[in-house]
PDB file of N, CA and C in Angstrom:
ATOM      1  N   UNK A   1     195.040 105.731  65.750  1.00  0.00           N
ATOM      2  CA  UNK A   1     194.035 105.178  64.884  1.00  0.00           C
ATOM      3  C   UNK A   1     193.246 106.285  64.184  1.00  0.00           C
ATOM      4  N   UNK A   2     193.149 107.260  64.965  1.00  0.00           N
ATOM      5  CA  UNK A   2     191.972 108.268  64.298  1.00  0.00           C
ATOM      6  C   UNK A   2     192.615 109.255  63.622  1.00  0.00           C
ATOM      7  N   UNK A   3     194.370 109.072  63.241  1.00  0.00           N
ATOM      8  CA  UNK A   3     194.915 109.894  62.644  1.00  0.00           C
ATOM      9  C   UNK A   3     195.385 109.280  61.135  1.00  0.00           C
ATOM     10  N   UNK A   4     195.391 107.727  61.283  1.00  0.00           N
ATOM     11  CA  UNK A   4     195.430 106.866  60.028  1.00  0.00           C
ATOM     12  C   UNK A   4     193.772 107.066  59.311  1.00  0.00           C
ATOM     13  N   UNK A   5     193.283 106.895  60.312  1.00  0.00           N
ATOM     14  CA  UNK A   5     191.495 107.524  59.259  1.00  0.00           C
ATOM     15  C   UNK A   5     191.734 108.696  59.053  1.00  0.00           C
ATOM     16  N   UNK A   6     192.386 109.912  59.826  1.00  0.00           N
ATOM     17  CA  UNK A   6     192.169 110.980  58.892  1.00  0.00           C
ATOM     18  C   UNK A   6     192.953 111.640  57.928  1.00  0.00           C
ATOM     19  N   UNK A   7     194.067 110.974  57.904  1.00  0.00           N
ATOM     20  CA  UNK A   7     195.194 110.770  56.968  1.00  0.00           C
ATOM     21  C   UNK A   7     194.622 110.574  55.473  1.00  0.00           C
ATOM     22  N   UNK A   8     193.910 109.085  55.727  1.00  0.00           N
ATOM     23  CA  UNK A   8     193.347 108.226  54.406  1.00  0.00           C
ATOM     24  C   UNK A   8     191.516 108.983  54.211  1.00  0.00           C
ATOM     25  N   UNK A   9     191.350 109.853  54.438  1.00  0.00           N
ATOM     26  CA  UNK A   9     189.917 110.181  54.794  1.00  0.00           C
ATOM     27  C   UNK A   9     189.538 109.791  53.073  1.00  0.00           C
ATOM     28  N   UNK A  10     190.076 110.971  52.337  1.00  0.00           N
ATOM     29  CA  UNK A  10     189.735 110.678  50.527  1.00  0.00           C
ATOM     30  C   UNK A  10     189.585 109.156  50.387  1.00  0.00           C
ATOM     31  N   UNK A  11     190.302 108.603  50.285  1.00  0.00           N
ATOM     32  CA  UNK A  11     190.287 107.163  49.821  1.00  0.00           C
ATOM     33  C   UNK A  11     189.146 105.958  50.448  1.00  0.00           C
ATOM     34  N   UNK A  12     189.073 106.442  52.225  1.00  0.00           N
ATOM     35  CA  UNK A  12     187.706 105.515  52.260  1.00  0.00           C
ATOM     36  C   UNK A  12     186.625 106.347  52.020  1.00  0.00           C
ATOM     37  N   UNK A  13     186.576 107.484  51.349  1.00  0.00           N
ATOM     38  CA  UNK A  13     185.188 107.942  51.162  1.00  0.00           C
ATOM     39  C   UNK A  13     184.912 107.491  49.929  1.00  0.00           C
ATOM     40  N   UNK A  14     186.052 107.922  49.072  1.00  0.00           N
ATOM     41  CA  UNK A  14     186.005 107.478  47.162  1.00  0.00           C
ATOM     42  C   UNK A  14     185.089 105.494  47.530  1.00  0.00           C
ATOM     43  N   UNK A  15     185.876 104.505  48.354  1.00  0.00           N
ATOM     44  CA  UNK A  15     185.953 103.441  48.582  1.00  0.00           C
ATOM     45  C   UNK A  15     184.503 102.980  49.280  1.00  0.00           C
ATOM     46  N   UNK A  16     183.808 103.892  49.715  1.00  0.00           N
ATOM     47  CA  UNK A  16     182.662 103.708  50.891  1.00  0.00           C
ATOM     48  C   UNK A  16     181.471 103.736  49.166  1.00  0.00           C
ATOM     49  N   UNK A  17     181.518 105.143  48.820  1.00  0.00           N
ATOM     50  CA  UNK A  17     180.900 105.214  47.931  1.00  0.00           C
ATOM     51  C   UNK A  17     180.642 104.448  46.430  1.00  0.00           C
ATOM     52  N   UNK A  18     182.359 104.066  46.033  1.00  0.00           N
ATOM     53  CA  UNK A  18     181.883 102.694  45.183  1.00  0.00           C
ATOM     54  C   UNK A  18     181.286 101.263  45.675  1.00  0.00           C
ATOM     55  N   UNK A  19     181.809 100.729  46.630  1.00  0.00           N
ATOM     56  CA  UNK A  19     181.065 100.123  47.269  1.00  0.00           C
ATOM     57  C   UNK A  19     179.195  99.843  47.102  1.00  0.00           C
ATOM     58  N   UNK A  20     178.416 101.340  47.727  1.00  0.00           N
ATOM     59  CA  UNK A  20     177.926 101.750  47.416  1.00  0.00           C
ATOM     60  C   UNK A  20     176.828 101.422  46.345  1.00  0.00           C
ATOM     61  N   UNK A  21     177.367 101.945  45.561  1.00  0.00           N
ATOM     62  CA  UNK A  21     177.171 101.729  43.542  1.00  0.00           C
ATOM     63  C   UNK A  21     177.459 100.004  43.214  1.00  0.00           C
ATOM     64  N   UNK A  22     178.459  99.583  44.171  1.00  0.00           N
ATOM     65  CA  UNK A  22     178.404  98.132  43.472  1.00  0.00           C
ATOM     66  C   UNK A  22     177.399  97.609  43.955  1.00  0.00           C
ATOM     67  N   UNK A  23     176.657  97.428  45.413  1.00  0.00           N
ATOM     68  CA  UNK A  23     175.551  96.987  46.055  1.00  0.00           C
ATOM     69  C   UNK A  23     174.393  97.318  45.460  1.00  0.00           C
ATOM     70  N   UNK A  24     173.913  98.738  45.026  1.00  0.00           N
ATOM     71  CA  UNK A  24     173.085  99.272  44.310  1.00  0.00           C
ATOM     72  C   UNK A  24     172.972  98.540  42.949  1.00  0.00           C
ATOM     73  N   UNK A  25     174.311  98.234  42.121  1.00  0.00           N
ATOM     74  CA  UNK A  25     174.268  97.525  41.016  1.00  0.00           C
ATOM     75  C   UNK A  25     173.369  95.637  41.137  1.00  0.00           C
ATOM     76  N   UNK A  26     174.147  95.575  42.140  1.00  0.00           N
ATOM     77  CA  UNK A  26     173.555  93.946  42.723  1.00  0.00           C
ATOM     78  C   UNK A  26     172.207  94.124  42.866  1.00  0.00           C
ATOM     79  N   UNK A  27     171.638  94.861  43.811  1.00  0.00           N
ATOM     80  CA  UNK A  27     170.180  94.838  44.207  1.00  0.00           C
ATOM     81  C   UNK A  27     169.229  95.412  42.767  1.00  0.00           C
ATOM     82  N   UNK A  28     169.724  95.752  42.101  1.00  0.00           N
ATOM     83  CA  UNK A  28     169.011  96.294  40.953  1.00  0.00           C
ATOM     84  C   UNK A  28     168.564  94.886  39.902  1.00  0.00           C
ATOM     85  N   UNK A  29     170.428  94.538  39.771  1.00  0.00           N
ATOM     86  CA  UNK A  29     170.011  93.472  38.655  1.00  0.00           C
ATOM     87  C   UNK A  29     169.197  91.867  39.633  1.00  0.00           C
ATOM     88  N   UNK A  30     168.753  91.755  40.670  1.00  0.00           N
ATOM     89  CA  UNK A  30     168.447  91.085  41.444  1.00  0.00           C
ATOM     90  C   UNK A  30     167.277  90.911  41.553  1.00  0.00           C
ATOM     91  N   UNK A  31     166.783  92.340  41.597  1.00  0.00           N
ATOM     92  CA  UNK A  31     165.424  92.993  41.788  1.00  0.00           C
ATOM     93  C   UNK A  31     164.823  92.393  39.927  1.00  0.00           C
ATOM     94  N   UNK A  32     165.268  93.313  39.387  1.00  0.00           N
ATOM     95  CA  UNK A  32     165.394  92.695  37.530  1.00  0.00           C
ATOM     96  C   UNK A  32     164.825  91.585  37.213  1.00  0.00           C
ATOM     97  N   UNK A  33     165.814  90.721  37.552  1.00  0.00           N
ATOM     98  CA  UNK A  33     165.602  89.223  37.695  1.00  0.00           C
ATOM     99  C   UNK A  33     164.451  88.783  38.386  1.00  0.00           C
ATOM    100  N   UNK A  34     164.156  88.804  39.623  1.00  0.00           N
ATOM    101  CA  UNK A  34     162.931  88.350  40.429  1.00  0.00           C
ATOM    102  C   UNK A  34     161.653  88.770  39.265  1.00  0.00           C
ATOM    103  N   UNK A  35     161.452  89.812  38.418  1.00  0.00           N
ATOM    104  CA  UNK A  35     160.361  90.313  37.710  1.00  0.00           C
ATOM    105  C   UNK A  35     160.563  89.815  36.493  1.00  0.00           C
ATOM    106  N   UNK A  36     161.204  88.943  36.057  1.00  0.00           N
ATOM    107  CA  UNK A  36     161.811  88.666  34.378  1.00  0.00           C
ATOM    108  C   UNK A  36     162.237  89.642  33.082  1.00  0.00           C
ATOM    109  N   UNK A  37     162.747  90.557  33.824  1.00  0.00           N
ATOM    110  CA  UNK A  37     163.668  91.433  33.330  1.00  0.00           C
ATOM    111  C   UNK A  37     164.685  91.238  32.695  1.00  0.00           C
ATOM    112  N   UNK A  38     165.397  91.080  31.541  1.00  0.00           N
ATOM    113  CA  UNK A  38     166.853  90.885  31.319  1.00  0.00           C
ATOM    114  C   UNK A  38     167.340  91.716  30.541  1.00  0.00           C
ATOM    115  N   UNK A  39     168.749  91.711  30.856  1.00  0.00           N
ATOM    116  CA  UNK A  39     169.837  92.767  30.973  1.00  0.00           C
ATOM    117  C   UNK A  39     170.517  91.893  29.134  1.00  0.00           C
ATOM    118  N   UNK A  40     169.607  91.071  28.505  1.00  0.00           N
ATOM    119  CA  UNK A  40     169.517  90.741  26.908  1.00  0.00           C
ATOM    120  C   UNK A  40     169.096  91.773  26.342  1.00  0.00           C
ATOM    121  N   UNK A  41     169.366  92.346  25.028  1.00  0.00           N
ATOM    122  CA  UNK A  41     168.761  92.769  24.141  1.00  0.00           C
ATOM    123  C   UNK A  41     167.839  92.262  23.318  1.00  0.00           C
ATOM    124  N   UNK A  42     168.145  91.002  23.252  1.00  0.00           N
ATOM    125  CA  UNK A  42     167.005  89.994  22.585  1.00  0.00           C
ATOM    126  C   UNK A  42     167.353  89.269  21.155  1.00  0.00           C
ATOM    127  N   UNK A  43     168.658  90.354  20.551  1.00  0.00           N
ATOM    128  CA  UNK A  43     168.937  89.961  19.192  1.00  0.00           C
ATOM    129  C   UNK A  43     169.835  88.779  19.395  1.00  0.00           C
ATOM    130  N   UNK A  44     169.692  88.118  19.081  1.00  0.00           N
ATOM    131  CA  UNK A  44     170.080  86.592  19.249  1.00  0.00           C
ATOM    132  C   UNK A  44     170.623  86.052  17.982  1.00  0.00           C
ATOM    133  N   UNK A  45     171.231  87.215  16.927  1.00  0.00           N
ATOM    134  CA  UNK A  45     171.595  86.701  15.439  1.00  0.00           C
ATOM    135  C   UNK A  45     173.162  86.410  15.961  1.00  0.00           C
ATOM    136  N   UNK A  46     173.967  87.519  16.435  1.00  0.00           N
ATOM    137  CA  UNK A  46     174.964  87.990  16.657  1.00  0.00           C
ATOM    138  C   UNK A  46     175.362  87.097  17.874  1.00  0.00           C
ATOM    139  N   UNK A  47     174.726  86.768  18.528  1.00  0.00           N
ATOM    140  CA  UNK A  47     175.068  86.213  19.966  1.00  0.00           C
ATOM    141  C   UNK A  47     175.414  84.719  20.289  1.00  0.00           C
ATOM    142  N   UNK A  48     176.891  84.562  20.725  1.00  0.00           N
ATOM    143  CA  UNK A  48     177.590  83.355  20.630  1.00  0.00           C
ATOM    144  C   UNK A  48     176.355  82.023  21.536  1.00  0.00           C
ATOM    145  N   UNK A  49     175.976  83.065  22.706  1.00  0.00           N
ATOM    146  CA  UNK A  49     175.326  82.306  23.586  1.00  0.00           C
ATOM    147  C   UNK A  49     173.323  81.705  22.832  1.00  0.00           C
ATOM    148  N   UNK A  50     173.345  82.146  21.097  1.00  0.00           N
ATOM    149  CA  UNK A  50     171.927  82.229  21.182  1.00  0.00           C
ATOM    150  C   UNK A  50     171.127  81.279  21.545  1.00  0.00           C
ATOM    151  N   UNK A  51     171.407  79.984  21.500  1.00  0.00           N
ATOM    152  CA  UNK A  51     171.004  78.877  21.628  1.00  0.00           C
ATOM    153  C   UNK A  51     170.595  78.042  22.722  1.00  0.00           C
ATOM    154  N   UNK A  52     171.280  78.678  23.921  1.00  0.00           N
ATOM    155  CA  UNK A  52     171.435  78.208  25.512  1.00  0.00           C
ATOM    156  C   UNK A  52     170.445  79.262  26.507  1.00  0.00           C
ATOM    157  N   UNK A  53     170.188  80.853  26.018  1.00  0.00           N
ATOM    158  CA  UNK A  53     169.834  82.020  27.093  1.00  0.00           C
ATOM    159  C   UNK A  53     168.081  82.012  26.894  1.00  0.00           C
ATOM    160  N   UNK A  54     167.892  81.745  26.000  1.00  0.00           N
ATOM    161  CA  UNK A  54     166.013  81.947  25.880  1.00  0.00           C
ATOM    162  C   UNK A  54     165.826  80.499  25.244  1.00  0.00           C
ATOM    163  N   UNK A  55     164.663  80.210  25.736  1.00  0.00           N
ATOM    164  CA  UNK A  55     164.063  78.955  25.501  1.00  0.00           C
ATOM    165  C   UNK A  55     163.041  78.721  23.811  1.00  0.00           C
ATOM    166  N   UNK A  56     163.194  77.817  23.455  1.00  0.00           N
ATOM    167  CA  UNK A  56     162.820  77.570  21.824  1.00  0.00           C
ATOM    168  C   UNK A  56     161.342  77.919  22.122  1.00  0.00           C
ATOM    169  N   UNK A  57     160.887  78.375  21.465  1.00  0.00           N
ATOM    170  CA  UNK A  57     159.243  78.823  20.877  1.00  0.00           C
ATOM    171  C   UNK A  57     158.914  78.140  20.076  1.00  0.00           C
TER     172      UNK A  57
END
């Protein structure tokens, strides 16, 4: 067993560390969200979704 981990050592470290970055990505845009943050630019000319993501004024 401890020769298949040290065989593959590169790959679960590359693998530990994206990981990592993806959790970091989650808790960020999560965090974002809870404060009304969005990951919109706001221009809403161009944008298929404009009509459905921000509420009419």
């Amino acid at each position: 067993m401890l020769q298949g981990i040290a065989e593959n050592a590169g790959t679960i470290i590359i693998s530990l560390a994206l990981l990592g970055l993806v959790i970091g990505i989650i808790i960020r845009l999560r965090k974002d969200k809870k404060q009304g943050k969005s990951s919109c630019g706001g221009s809403c000319g161009h944008c298929p979704m404009a009509g459905t993501c921000h509420k009419a004024s």
